[in-house]
N, C-alpha and C. Protein backbone atom coordinates (compact mmCIF):
# COMPACT_ATOMS: atom_id res chain seq x y z
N UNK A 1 -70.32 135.35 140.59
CA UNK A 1 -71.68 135.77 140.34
C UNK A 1 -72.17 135.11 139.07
N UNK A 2 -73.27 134.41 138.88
CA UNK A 2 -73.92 133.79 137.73
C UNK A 2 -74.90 135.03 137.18
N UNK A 3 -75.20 134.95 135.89
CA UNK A 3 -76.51 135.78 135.32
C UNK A 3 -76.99 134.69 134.37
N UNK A 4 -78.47 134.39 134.19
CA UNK A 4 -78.73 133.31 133.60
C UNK A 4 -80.01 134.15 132.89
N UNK A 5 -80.04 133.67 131.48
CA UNK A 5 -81.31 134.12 131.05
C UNK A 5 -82.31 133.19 130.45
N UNK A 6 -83.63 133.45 130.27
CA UNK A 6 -84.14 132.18 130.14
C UNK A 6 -84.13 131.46 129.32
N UNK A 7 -84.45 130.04 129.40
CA UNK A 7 -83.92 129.21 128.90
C UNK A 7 -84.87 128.71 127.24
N UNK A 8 -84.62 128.54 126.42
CA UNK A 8 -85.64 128.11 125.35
C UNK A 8 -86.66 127.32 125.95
N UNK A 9 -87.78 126.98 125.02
CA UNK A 9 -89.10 126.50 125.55
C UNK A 9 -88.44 125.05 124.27
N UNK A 10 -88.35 124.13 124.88
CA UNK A 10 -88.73 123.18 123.91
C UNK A 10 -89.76 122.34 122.81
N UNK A 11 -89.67 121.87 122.32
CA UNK A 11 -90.97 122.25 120.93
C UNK A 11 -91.78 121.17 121.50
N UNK A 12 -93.22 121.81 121.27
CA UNK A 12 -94.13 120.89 122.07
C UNK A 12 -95.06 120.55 120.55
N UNK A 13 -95.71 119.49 120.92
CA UNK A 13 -96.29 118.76 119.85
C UNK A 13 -97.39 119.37 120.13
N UNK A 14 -98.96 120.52 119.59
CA UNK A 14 -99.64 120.85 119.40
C UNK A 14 -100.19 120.00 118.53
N UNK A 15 -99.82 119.20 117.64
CA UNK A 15 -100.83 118.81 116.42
C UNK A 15 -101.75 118.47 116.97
N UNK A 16 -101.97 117.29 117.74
CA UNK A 16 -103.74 117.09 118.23
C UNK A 16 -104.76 117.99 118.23
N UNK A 17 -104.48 118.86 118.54
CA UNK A 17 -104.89 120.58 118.69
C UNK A 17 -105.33 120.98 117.33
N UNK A 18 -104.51 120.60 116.22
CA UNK A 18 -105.01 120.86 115.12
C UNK A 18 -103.50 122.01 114.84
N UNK A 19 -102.73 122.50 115.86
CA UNK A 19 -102.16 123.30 115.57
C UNK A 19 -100.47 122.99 115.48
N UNK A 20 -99.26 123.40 114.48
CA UNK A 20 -98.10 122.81 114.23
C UNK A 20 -97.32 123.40 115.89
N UNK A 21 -96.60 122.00 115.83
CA UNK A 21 -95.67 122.53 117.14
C UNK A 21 -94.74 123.73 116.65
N UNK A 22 -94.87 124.85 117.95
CA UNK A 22 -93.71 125.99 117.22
C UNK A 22 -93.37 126.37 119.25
N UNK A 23 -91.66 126.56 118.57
CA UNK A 23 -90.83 127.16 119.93
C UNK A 23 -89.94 128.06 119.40
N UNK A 24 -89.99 128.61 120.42
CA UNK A 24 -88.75 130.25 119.95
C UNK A 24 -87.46 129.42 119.98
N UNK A 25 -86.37 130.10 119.19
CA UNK A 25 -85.28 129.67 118.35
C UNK A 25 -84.27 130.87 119.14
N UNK A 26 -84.69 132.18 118.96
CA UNK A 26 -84.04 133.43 119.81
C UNK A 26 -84.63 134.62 119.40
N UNK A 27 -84.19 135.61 120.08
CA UNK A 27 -84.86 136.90 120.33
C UNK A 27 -83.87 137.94 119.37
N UNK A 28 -84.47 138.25 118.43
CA UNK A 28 -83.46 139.41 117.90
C UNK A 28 -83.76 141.21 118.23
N UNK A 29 -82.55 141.52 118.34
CA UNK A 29 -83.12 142.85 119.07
C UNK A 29 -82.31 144.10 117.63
N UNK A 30 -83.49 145.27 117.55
CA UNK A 30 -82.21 146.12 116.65
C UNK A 30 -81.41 147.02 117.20
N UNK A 31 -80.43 147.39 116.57
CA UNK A 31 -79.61 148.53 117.04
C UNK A 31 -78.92 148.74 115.88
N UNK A 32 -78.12 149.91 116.32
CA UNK A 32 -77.07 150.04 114.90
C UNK A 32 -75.94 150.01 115.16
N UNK A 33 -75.81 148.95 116.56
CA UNK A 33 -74.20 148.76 116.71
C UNK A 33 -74.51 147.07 117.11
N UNK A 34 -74.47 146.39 116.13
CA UNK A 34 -75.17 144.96 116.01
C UNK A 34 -73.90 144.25 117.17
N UNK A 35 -72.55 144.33 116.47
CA UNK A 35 -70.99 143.99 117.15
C UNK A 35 -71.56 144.51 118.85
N UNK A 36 -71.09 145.55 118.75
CA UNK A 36 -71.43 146.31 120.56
C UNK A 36 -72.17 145.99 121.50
N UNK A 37 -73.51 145.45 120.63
CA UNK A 37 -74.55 145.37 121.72
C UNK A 37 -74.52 143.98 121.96
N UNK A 38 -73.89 143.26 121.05
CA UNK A 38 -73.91 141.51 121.59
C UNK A 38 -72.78 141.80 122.43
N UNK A 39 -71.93 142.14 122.12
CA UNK A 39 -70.27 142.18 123.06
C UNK A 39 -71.23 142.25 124.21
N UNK A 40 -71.86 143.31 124.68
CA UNK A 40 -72.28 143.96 126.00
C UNK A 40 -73.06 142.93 126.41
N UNK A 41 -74.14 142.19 125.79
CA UNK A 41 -74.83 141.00 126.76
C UNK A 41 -74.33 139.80 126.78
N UNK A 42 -73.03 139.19 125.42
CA UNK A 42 -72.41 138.26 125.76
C UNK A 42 -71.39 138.21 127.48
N UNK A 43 -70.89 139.50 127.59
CA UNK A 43 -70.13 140.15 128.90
C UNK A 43 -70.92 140.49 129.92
N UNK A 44 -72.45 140.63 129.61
CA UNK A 44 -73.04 140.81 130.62
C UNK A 44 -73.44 139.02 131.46
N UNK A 45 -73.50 138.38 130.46
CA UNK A 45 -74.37 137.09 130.84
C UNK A 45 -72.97 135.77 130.52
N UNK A 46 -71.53 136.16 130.86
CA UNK A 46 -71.10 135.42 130.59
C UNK A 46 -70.87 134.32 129.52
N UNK A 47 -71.37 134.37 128.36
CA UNK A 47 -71.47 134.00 127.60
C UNK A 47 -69.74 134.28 126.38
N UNK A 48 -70.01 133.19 125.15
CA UNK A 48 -68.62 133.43 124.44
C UNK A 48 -68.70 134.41 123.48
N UNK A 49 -67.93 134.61 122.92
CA UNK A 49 -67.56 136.25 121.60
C UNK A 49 -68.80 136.10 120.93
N UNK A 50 -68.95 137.17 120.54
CA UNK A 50 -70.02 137.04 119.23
C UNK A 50 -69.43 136.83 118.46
N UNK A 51 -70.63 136.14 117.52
CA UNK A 51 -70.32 135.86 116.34
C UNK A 51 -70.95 137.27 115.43
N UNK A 52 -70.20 138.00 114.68
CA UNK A 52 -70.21 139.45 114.18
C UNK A 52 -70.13 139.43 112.95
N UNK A 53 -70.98 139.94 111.86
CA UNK A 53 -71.34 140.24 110.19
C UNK A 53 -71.63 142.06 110.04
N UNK A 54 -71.63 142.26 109.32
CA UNK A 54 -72.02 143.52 109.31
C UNK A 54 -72.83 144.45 109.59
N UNK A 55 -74.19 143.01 109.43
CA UNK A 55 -75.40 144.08 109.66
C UNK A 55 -76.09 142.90 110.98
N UNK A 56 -75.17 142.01 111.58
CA UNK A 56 -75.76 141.19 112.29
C UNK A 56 -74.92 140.64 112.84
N UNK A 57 -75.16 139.83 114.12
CA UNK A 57 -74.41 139.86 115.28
C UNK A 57 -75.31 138.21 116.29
N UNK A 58 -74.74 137.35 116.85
CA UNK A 58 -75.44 136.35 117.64
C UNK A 58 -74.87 136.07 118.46
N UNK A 59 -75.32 135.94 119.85
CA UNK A 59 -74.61 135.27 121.05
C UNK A 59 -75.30 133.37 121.15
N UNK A 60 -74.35 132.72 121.66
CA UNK A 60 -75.28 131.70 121.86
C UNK A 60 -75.06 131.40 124.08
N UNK A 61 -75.69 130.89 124.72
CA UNK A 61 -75.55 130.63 126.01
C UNK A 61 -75.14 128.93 125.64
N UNK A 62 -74.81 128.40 126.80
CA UNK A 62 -74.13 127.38 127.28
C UNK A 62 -75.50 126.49 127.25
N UNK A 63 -76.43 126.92 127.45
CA UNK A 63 -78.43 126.12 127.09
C UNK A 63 -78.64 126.23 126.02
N UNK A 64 -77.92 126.76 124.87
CA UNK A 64 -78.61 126.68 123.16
C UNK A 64 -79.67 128.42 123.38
N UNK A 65 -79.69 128.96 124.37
CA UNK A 65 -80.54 130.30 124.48
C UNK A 65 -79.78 131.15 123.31
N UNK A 66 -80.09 131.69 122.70
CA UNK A 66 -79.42 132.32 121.41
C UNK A 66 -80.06 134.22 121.52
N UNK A 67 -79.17 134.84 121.57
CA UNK A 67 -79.62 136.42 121.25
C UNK A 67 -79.01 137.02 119.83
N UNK A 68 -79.82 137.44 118.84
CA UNK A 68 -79.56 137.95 117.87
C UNK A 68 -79.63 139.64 117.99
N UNK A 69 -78.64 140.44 116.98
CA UNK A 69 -78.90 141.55 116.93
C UNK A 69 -78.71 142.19 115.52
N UNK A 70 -79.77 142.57 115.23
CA UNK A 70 -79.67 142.84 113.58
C UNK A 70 -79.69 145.07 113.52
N UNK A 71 -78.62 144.78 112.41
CA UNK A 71 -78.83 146.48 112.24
C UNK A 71 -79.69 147.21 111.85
N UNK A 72 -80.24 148.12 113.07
CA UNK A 72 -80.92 149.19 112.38
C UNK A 72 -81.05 150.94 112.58
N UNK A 73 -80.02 151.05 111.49
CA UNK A 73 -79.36 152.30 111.53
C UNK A 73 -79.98 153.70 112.09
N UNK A 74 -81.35 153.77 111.85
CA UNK A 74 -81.91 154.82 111.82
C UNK A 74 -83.28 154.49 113.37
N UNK A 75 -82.84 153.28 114.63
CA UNK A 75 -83.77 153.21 115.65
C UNK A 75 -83.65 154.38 116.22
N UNK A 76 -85.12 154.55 117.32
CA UNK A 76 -84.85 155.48 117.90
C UNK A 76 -85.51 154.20 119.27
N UNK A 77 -84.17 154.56 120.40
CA UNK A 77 -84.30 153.44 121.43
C UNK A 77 -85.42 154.49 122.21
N UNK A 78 -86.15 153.49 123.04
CA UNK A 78 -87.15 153.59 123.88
C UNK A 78 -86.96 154.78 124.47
N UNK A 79 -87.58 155.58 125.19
CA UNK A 79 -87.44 156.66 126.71
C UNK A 79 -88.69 156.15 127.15
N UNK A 80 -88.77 154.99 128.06
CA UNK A 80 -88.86 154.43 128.86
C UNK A 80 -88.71 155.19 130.31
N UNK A 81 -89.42 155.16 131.15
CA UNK A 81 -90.84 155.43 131.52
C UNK A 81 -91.40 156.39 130.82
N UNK A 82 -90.97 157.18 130.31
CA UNK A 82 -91.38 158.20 129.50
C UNK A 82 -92.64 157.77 128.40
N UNK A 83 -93.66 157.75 128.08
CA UNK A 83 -94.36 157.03 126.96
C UNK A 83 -94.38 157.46 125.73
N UNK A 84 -93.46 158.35 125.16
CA UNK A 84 -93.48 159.36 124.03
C UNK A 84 -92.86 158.03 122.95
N UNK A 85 -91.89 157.34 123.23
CA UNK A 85 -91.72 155.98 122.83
C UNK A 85 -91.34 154.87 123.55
N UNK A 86 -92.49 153.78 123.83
CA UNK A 86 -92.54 152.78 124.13
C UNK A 86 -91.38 152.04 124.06
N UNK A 87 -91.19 151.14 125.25
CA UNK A 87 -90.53 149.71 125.46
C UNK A 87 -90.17 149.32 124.44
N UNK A 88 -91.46 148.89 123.56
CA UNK A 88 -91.41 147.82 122.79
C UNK A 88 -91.32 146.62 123.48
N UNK A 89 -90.20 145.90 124.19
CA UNK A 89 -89.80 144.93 125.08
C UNK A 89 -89.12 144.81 125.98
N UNK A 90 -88.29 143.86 126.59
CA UNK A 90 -87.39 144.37 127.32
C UNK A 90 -87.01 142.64 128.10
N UNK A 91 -86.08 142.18 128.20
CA UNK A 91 -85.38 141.08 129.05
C UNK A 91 -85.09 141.05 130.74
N UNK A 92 -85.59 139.91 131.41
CA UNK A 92 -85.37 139.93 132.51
C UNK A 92 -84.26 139.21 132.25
N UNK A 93 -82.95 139.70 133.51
CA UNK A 93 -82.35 138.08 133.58
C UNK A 93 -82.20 137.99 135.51
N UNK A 94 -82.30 136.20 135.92
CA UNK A 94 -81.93 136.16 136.89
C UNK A 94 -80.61 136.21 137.57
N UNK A 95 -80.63 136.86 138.71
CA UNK A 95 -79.62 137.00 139.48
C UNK A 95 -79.25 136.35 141.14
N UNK A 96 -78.15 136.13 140.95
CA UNK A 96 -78.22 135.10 142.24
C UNK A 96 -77.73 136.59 143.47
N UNK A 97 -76.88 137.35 143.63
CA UNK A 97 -76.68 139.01 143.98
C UNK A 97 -77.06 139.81 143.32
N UNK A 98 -78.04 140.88 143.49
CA UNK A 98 -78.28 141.51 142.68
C UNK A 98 -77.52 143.42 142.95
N UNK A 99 -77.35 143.02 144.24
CA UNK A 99 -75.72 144.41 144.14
C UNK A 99 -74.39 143.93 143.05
N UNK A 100 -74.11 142.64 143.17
CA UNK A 100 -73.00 142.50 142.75
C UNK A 100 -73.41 142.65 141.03
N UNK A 101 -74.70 142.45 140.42
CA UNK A 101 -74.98 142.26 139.28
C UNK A 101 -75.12 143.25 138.84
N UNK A 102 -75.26 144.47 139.64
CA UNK A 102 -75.10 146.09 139.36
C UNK A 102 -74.13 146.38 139.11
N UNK A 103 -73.62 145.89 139.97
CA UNK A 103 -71.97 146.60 139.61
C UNK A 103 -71.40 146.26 138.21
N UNK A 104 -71.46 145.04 137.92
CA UNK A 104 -70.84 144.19 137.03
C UNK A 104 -71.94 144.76 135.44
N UNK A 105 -73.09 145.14 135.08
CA UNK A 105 -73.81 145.51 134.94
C UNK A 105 -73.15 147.21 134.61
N UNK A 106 -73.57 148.06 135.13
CA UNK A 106 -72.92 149.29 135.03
C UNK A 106 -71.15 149.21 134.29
N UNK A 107 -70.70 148.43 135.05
CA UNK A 107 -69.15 148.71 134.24
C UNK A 107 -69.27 148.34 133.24
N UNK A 108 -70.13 147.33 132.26
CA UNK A 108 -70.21 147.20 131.26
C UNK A 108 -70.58 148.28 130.19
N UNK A 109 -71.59 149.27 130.83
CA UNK A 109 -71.98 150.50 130.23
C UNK A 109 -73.74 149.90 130.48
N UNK A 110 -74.57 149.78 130.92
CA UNK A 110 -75.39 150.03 131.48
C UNK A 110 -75.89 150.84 132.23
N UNK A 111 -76.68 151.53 131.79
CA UNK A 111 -77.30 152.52 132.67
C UNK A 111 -78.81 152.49 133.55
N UNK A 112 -78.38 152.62 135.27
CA UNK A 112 -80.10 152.83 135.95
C UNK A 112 -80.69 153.59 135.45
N UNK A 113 -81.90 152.82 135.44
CA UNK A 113 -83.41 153.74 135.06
C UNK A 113 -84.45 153.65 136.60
N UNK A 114 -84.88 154.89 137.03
CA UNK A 114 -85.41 154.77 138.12
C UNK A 114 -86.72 154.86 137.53
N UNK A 115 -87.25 153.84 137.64
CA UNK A 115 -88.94 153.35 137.12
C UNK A 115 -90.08 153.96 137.99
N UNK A 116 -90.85 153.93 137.60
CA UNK A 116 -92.43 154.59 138.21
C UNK A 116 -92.70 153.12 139.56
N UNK A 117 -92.04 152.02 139.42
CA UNK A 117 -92.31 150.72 140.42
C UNK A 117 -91.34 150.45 141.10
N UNK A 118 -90.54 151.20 142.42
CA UNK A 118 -89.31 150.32 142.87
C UNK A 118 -89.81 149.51 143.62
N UNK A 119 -88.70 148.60 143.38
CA UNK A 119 -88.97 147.11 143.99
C UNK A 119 -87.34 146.58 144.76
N UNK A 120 -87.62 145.71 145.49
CA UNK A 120 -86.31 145.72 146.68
C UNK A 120 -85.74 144.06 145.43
N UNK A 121 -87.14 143.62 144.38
CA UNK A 121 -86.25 142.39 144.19
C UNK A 121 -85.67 142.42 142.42
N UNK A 122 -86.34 143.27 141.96
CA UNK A 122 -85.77 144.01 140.84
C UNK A 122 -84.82 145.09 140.52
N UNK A 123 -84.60 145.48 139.31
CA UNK A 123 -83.62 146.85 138.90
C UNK A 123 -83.80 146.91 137.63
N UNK A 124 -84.32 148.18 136.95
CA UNK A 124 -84.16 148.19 135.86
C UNK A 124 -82.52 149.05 134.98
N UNK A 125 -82.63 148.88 133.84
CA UNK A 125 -81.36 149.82 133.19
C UNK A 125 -81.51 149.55 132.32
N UNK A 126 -81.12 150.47 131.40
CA UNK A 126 -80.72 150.65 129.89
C UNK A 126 -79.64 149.67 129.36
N UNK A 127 -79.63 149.11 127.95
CA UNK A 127 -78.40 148.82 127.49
C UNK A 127 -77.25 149.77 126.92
N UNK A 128 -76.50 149.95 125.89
CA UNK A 128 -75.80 150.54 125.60
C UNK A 128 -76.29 151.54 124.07
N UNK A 129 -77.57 150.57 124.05
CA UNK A 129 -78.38 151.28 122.74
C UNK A 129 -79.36 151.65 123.12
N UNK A 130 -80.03 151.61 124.51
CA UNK A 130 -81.35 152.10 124.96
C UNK A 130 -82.25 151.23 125.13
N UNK A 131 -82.46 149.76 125.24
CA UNK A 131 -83.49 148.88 125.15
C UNK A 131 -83.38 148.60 127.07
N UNK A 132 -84.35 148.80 127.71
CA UNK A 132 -84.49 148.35 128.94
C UNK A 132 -84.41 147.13 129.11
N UNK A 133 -83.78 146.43 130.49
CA UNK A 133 -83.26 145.09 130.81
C UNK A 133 -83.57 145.28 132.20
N UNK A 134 -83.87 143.91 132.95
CA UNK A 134 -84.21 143.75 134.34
C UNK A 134 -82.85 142.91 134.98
N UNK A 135 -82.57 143.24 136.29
CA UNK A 135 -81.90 142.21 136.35
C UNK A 135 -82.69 142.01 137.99
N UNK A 136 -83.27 140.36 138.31
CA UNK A 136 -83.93 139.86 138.95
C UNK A 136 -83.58 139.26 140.15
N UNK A 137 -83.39 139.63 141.22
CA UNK A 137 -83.23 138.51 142.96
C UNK A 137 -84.58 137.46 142.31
């Protein structure tokens, strides 16, 4: 089973535009288990060990796609669908099975969230700190 997430945008030259070329570098997410929560999407997405500091944590993918996770002791993760606190955000990744990506998914410690939208080509779930994740047919 592959899980692939997306891939960086490469830096595009805007100057003509008047405006400086800018591309995302990676996505940092908080939690207060910086170690844990990379372990869980490096293992979710196949990816190698984190690299782990105290208050910070980075996966890199096999594309240069980079996930950061910086500590923050005192979040309070989403309740999602719930609106009392917002998303904030949330990651799709694609899936080539998306039973088998459940499974694999859940044993990691992921948890279903049954959303206000089911869909036969999506799934949503929790991470291990509460930030919602898609995983995509």
């Amino acid at each position: 089973m592959s899980v692939a997430a997306c891939t960086l945008s490469p830096m595009s030259d805007n100057s003509a535009g008047g405006n400086p070329a800018v591309s995302i570098i990676s996505v940092v997410i908080d939690t207060p288990d910086p170690g844990g929560l990379a372990k869980f999407y490096a293992d979710l997405l196949g990816w190698g060990e984190p690299s782990v500091d105290s208050d910070w944590a980075d996966i890199k993918g096999p594309d240069g796609s980079t996930l950061n996770f910086q500590l923050a002791p005192d979040l309070t993760p989403p309740s999602w669908p719930d609106p009392r606190v917002p998303q904030q955000f949330h990651l799709d990744f694609r899936v080539d099975d998306l039973d088998a990506a459940e499974k694999h998914a859940i044993a990691l410690g992921a948890r279903p969230v049954e959303g206000p939208d089911h869909s036969p080509t999506f799934r949503v779930y929790l991470d291990p700190t509460g930030h919602p994740f898609c995983l995509c047919r």
